[in-house]
Every structure is written in structure tokens, then in C-alpha cells.
C-alpha atoms as a PDB file:
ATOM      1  CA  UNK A   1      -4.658  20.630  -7.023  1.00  0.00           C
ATOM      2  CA  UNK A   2      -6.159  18.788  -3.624  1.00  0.00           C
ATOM      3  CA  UNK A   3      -5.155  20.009  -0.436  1.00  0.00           C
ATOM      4  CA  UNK A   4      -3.979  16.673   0.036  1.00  0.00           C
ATOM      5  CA  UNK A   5      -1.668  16.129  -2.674  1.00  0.00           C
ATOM      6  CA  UNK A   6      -0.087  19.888  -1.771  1.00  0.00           C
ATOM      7  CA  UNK A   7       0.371  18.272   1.647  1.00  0.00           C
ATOM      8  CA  UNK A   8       1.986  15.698   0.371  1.00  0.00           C
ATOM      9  CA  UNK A   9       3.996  17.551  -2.688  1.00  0.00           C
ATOM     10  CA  UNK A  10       5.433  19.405   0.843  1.00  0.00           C
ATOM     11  CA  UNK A  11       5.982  16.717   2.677  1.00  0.00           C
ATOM     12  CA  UNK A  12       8.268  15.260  -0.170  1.00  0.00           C
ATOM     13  CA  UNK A  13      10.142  18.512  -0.279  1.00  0.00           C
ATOM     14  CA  UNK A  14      11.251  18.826   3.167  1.00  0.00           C
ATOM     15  CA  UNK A  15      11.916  14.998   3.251  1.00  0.00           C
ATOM     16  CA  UNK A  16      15.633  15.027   2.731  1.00  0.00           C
ATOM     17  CA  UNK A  17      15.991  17.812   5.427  1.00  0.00           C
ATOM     18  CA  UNK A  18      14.464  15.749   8.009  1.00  0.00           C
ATOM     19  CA  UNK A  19      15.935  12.340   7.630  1.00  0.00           C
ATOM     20  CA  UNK A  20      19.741  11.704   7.838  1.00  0.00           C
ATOM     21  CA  UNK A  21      20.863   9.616   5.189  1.00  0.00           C
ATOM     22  CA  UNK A  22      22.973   7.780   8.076  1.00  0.00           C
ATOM     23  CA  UNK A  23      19.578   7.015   9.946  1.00  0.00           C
ATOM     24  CA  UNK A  24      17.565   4.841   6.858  1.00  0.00           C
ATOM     25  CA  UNK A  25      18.816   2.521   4.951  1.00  0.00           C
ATOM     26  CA  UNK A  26      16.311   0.243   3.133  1.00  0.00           C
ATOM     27  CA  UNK A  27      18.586  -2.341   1.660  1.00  0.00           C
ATOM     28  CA  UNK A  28      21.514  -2.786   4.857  1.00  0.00           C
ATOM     29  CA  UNK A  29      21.546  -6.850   4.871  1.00  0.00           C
ATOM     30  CA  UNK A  30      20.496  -8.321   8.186  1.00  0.00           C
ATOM     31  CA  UNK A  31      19.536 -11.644   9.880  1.00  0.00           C
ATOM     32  CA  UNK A  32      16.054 -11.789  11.204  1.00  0.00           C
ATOM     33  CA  UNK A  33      16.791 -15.361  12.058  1.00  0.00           C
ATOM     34  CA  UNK A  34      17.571 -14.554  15.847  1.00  0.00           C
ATOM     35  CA  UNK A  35      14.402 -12.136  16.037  1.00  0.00           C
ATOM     36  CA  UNK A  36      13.211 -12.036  19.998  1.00  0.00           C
ATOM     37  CA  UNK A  37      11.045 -15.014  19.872  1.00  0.00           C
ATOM     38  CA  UNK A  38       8.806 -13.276  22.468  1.00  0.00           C
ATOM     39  CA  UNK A  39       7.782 -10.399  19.623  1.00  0.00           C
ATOM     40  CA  UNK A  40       6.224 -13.158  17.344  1.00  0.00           C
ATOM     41  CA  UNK A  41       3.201 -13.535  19.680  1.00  0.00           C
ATOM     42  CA  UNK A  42       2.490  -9.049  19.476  1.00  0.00           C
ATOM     43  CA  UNK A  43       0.998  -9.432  15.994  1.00  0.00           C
ATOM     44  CA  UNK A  44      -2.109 -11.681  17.764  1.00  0.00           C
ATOM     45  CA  UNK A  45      -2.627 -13.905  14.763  1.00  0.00           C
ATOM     46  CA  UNK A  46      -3.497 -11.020  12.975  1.00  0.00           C
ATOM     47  CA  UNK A  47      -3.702 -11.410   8.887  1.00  0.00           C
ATOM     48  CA  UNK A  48      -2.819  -9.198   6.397  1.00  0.00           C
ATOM     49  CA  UNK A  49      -5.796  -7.956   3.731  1.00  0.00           C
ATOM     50  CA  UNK A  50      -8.458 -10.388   4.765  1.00  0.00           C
ATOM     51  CA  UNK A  51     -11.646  -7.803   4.918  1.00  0.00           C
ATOM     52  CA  UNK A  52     -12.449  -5.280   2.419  1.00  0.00           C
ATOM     53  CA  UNK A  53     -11.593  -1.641   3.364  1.00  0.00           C
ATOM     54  CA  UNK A  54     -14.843   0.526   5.097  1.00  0.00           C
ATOM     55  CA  UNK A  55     -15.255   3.930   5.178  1.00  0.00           C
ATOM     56  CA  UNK A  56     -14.325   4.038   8.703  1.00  0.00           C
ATOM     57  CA  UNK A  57     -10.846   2.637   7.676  1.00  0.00           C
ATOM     58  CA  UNK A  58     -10.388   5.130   4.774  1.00  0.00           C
ATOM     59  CA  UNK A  59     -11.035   7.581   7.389  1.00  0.00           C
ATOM     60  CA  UNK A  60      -8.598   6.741   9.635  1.00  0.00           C
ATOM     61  CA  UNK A  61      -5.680   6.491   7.238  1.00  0.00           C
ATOM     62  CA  UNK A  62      -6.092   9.616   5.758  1.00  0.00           C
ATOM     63  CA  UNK A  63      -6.023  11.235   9.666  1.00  0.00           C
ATOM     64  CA  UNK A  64      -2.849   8.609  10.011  1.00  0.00           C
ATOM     65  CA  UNK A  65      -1.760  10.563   7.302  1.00  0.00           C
ATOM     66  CA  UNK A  66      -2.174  13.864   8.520  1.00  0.00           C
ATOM     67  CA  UNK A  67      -0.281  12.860  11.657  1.00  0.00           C
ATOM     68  CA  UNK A  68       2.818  11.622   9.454  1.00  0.00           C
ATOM     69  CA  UNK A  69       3.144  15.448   8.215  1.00  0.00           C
ATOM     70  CA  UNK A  70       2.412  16.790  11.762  1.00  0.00           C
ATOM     71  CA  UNK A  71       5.035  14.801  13.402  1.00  0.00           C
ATOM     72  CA  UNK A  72       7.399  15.643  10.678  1.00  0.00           C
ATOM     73  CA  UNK A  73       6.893  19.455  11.348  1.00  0.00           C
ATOM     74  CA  UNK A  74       6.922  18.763  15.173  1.00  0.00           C
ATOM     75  CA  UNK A  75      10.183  17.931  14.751  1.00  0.00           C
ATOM     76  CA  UNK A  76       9.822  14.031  15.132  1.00  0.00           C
ATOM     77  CA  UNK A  77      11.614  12.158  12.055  1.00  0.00           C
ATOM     78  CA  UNK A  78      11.762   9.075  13.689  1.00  0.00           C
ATOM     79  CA  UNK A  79       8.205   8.713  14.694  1.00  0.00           C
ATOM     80  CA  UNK A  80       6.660  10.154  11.454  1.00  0.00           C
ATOM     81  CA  UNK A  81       9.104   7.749   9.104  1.00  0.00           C
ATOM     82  CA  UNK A  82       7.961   4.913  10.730  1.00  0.00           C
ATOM     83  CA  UNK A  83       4.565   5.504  10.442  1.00  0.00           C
ATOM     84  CA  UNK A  84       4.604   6.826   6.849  1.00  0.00           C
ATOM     85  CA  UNK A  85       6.469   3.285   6.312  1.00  0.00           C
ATOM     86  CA  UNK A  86       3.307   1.782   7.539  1.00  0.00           C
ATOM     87  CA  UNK A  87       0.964   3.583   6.026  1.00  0.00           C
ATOM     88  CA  UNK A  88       2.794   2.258   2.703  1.00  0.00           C
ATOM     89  CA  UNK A  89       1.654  -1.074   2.855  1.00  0.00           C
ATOM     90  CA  UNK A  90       4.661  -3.115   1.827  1.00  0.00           C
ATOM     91  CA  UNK A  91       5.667  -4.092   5.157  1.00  0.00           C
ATOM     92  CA  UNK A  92       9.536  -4.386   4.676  1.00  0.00           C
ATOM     93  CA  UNK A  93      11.817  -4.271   7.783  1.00  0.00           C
ATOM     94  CA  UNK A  94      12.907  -1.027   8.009  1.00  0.00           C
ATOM     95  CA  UNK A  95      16.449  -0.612   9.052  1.00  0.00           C
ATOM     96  CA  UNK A  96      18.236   1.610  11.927  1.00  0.00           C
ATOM     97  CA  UNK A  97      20.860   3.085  12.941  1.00  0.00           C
ATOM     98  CA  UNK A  98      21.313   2.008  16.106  1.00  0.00           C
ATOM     99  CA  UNK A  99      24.483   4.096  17.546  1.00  0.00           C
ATOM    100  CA  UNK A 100      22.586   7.010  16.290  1.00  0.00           C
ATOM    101  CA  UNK A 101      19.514   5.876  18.455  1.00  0.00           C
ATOM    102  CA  UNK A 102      21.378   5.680  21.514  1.00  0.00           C
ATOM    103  CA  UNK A 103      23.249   9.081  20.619  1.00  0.00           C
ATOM    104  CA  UNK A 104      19.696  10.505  20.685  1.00  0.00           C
ATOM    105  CA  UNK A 105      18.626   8.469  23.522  1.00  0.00           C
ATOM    106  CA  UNK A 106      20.354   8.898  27.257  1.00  0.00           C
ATOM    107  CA  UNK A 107      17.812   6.257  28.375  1.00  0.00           C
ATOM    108  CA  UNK A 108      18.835   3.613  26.051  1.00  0.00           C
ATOM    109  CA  UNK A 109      22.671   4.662  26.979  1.00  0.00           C
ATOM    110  CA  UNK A 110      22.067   3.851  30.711  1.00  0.00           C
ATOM    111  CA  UNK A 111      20.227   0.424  29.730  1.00  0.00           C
ATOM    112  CA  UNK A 112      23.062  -0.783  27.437  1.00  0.00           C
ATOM    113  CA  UNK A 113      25.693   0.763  30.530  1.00  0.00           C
ATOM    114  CA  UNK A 114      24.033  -1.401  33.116  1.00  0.00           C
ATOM    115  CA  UNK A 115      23.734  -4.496  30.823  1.00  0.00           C
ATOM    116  CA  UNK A 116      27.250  -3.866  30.082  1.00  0.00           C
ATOM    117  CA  UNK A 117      28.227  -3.543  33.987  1.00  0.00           C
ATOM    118  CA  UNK A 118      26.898  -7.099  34.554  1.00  0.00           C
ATOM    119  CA  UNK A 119      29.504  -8.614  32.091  1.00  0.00           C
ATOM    120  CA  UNK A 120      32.903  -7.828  33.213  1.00  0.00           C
ATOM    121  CA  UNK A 121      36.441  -8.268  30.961  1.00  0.00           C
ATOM    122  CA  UNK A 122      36.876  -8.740  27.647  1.00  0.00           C
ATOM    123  CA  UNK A 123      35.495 -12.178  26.753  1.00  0.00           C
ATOM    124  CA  UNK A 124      32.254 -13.510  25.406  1.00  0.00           C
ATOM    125  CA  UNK A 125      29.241 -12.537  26.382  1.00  0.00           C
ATOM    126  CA  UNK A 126      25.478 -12.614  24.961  1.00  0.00           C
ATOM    127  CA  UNK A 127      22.829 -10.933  27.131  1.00  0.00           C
ATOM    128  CA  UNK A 128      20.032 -12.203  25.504  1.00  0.00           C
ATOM    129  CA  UNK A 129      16.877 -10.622  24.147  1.00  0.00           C
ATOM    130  CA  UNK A 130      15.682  -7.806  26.919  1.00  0.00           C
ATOM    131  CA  UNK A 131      12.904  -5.242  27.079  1.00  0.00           C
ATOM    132  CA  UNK A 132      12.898  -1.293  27.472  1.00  0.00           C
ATOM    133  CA  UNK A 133      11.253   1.436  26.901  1.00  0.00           C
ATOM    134  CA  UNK A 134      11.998   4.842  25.757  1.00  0.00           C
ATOM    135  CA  UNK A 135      11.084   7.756  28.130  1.00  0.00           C
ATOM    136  CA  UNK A 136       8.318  10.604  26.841  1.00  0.00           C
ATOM    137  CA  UNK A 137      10.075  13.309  28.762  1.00  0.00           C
ATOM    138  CA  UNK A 138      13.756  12.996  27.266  1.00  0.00           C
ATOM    139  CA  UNK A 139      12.673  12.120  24.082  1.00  0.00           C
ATOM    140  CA  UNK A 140       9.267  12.371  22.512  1.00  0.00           C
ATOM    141  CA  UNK A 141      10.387  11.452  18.482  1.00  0.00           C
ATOM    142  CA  UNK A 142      11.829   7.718  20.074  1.00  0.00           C
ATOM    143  CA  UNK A 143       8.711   7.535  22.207  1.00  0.00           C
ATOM    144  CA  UNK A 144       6.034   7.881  19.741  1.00  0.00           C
ATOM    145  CA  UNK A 145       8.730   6.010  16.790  1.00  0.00           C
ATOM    146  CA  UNK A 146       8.928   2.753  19.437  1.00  0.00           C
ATOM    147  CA  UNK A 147       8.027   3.102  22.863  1.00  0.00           C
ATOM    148  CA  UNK A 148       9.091  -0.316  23.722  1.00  0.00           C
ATOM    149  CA  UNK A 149      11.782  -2.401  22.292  1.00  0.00           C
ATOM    150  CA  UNK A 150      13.803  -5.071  22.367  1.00  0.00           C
ATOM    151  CA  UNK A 151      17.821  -5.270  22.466  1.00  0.00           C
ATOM    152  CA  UNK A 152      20.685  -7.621  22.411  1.00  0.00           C
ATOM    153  CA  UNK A 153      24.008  -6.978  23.458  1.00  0.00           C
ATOM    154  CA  UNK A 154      27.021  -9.363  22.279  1.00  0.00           C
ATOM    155  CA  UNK A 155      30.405  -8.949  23.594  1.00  0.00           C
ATOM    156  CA  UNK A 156      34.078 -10.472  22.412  1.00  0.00           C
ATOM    157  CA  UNK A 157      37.339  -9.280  22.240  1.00  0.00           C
ATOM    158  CA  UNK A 158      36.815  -5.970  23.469  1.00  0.00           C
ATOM    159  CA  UNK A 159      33.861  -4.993  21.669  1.00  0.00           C
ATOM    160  CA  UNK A 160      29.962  -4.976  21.912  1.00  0.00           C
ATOM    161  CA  UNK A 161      27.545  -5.119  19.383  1.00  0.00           C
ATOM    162  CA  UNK A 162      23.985  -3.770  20.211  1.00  0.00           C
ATOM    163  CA  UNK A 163      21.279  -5.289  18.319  1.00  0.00           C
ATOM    164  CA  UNK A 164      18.198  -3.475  18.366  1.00  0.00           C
ATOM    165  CA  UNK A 165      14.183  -4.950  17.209  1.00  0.00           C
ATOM    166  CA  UNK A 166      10.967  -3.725  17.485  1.00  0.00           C
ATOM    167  CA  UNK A 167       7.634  -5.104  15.808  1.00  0.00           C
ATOM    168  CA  UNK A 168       6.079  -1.747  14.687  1.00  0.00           C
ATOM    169  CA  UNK A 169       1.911  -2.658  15.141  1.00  0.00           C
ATOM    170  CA  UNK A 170      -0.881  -1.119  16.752  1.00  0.00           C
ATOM    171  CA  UNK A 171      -3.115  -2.200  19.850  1.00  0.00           C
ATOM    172  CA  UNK A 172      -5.731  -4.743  19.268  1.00  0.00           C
ATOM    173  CA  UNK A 173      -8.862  -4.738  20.903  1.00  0.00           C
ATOM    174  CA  UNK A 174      -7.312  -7.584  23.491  1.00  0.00           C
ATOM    175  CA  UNK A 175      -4.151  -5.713  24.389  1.00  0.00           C
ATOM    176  CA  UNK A 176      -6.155  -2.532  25.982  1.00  0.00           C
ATOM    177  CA  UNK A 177      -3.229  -0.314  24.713  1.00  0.00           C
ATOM    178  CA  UNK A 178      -3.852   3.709  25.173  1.00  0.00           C
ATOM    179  CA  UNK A 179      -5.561   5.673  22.412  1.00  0.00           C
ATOM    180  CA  UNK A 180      -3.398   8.058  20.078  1.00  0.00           C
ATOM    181  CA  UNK A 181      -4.300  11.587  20.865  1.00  0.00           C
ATOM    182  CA  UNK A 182      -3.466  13.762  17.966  1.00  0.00           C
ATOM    183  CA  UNK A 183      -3.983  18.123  17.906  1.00  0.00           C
ATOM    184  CA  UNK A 184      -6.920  18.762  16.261  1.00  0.00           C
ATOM    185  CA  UNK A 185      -7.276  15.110  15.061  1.00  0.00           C
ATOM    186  CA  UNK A 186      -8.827  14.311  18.054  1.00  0.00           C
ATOM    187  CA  UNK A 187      -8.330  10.451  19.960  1.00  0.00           C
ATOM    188  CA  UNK A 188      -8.036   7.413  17.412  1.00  0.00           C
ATOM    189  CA  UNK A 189      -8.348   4.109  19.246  1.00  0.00           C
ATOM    190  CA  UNK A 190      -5.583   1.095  18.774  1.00  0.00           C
ATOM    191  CA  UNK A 191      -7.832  -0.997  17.760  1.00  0.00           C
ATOM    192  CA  UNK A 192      -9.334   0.550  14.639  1.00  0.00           C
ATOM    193  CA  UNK A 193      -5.864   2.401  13.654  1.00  0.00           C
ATOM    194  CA  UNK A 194      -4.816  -1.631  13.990  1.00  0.00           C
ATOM    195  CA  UNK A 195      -7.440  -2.470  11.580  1.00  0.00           C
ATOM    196  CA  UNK A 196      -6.042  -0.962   8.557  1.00  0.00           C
ATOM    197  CA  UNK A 197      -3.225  -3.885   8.406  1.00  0.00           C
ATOM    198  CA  UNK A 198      -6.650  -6.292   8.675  1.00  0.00           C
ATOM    199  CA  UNK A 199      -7.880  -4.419   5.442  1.00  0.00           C
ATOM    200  CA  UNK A 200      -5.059  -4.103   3.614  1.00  0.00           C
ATOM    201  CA  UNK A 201      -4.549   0.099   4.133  1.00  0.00           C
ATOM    202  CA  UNK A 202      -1.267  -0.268   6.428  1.00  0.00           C
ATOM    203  CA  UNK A 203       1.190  -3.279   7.070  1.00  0.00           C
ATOM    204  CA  UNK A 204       2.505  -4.047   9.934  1.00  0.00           C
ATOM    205  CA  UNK A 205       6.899  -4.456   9.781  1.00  0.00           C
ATOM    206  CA  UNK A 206       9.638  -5.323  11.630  1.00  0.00           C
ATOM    207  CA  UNK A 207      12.030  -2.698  12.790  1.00  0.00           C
ATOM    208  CA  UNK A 208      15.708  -3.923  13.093  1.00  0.00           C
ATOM    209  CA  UNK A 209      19.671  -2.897  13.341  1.00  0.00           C
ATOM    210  CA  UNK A 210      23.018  -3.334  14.827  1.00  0.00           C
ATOM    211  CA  UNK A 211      26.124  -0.891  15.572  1.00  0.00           C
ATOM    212  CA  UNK A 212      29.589  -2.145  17.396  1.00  0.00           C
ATOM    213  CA  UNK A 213      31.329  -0.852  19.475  1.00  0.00           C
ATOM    214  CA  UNK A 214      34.710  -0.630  21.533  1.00  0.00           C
ATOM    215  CA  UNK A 215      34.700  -1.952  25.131  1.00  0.00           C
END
């Protein structure tokens, strides 16, 4: 048996110990129909399985790979579902919990508190798309899963609902985004880990979810 499939084999194994059932649900309906209109412009034009796989790219995924185990044994579901989702190639919204995001998240908690402050009572209210960003020193699983988001909140009769999106890509070569620095995988630039959706390896997604709650 390849190293590789025993990595994997153990991946599997420990898969229902990292991910909360509450957390992923594939099939939860939703309506992508009031997606931020500003995320439609992050993909760049950029077309699915157009150019034939290289070497280079094969490469690549199978570090990609690597990094979906690592961050599983680091202790970073989040981060190392989402990527194993793209790595998987079917590009499906993948859908989130969001009340269990902010329960993880005190910086997301504070944004949706001081959205909330700005819309007093108990009648309608609609914030409108917004932007944030989760914070590498409270929480380095929602950091590497999203860094920046979007969110929604919409308010009536005492309640809220959060709405949460996020268009899970990679840096191309005209957004300058950091490299990913990986132990012992070494730095993999945006740009060619952003390739593999260009080759048909990876697919780029959207990420998506809502949770209510009192006022």
C-alpha cells in the first residue's frame, strides 16, 4: 500500500472525530439568489478545465493534499474541510453553520454586536452585504478556512438572521495575494495553487449559511 493512500485511509478514519455533524451539511436548501454581488467579480473571469493538467499542477495538489491532513491534525477542521472540498473538484456550495461560527469566533460576535447596535427596536431592518475578516491570533482554523467574508444581517420582530458567504478561491497572479507557507511543504504561491481550478485539479465553490436569532 502507498504512503499516500495510508494517509488518506487515516485521514478517513479520524474524519468523523473532527467534523461536527452540526457544522456540514451538504444538502441544507439555500438561496444563492441574493449572493453579495461584489464576490462575483473575485473569481477574475477565471474558467473551469480549460488547459490540460502539467506536472507542476499535479505537484501542487498532491502538497494541497498533504496540507488537508496537516491542518486536520493541527487541529483546524474548518480550514482543512474546505480545502479538501476543493481539492474534490465538484465545486458545490458547501454549507455552514453559522451560529456555530460565531460561537467559535469572538471577532465575528463583536462585528454582528456593532451592526446590531446601529439598528435599534424591534422592527425591520436589512444591513446589507458587509465585509470582515477573521483574526489569526484568536482563531487560526477560521483564518486559514475564510479569512475574509461577507455577512448580512436581517432583523424583524425581535429576531436577526445572520447570513454568512464567502467565495472560497485562490490569488491570481493580478490580485498579489500572500503565498501559503506550509511546515516542511515549503511556500506555494496563489497563483499556481489558483491554477489547479484552470486545469481542472480543484474547483473553486461558494461557501454559504444562515442561523436566527432572538433580539
Amino acid at each position: 500500500m502507498s504512503t499516500a493512500t495510508q494517509a488518506d485511509q487515516q485521514f478517513a478514519a479520524v474524519l468523523p472525530k473532527l467534523f461536527a455533524e452540526s457544522a456540514w451539511h451538504e444538502e441544507l436548501p439555500t438561496d444563492l439568489t441574493d449572493r453579495p454581488p461584489l464576490w462575483s467579480g473575485t473569481d477574475f473571469g477565471r474558467l473551469y478545465g480549460v488547459e490540460a493538467p502539467t506536472g507542476r499542477d499535479r505537484e501542487i495538489y498532491e502538497k494541497l493534499q498533504l496540507m488537508v491532513l496537516g491542518g486536520a491534525v493541527k487541529g483546524w477542521p474548518t480550514a482543512s474541510a474546505l480545502l479538501g472540498h476543493w481539492l474534490d473538484g465538484n465545486g458545490k456550495t458547501k454549507h455552514v453553520n453559522v451560529s456555530e461560527i460565531m460561537e467559535r469566533s469572538p471577532e465575528m460576535k463583536r462585528e454582528i454586536a456593532k451592526t446590531l447596535s446601529e439598528h435599534h427596536g424591534s422592527g425591520r431592518f436589512d444591513s446589507g452585504w458587509r465585509s470582515a475578516n477573521f483574526d489569526y491570533r484568536t482563531n487560526l482554523d477560521m483564518y486559514y478556512a475564510f479569512n475574509g467574508y461577507q455577512y448580512r444581517v436581517v432583523g424583524e420582530d425581535g429576531h436577526y438572521k445572520v447570513k454568512f458567504y464567502k467565495r472560497y478561491n485562490f490569488g491570481t497572479s493580478e490580485e498579489n495575494r500572500l503565498p501559503i507557507n506550509a511546515p516542511l511543504l515549503g511556500s506555494i504561491k496563489q497563483p499556481d495553487i489558483s491554477r489547479l481550478h484552470t486545469a481542472g485539479l480543484a474547483r473553486d465553490f461558494d461557501v454559504y449559511g444562515s442561523s436566527s436569532f432572538p433580539r
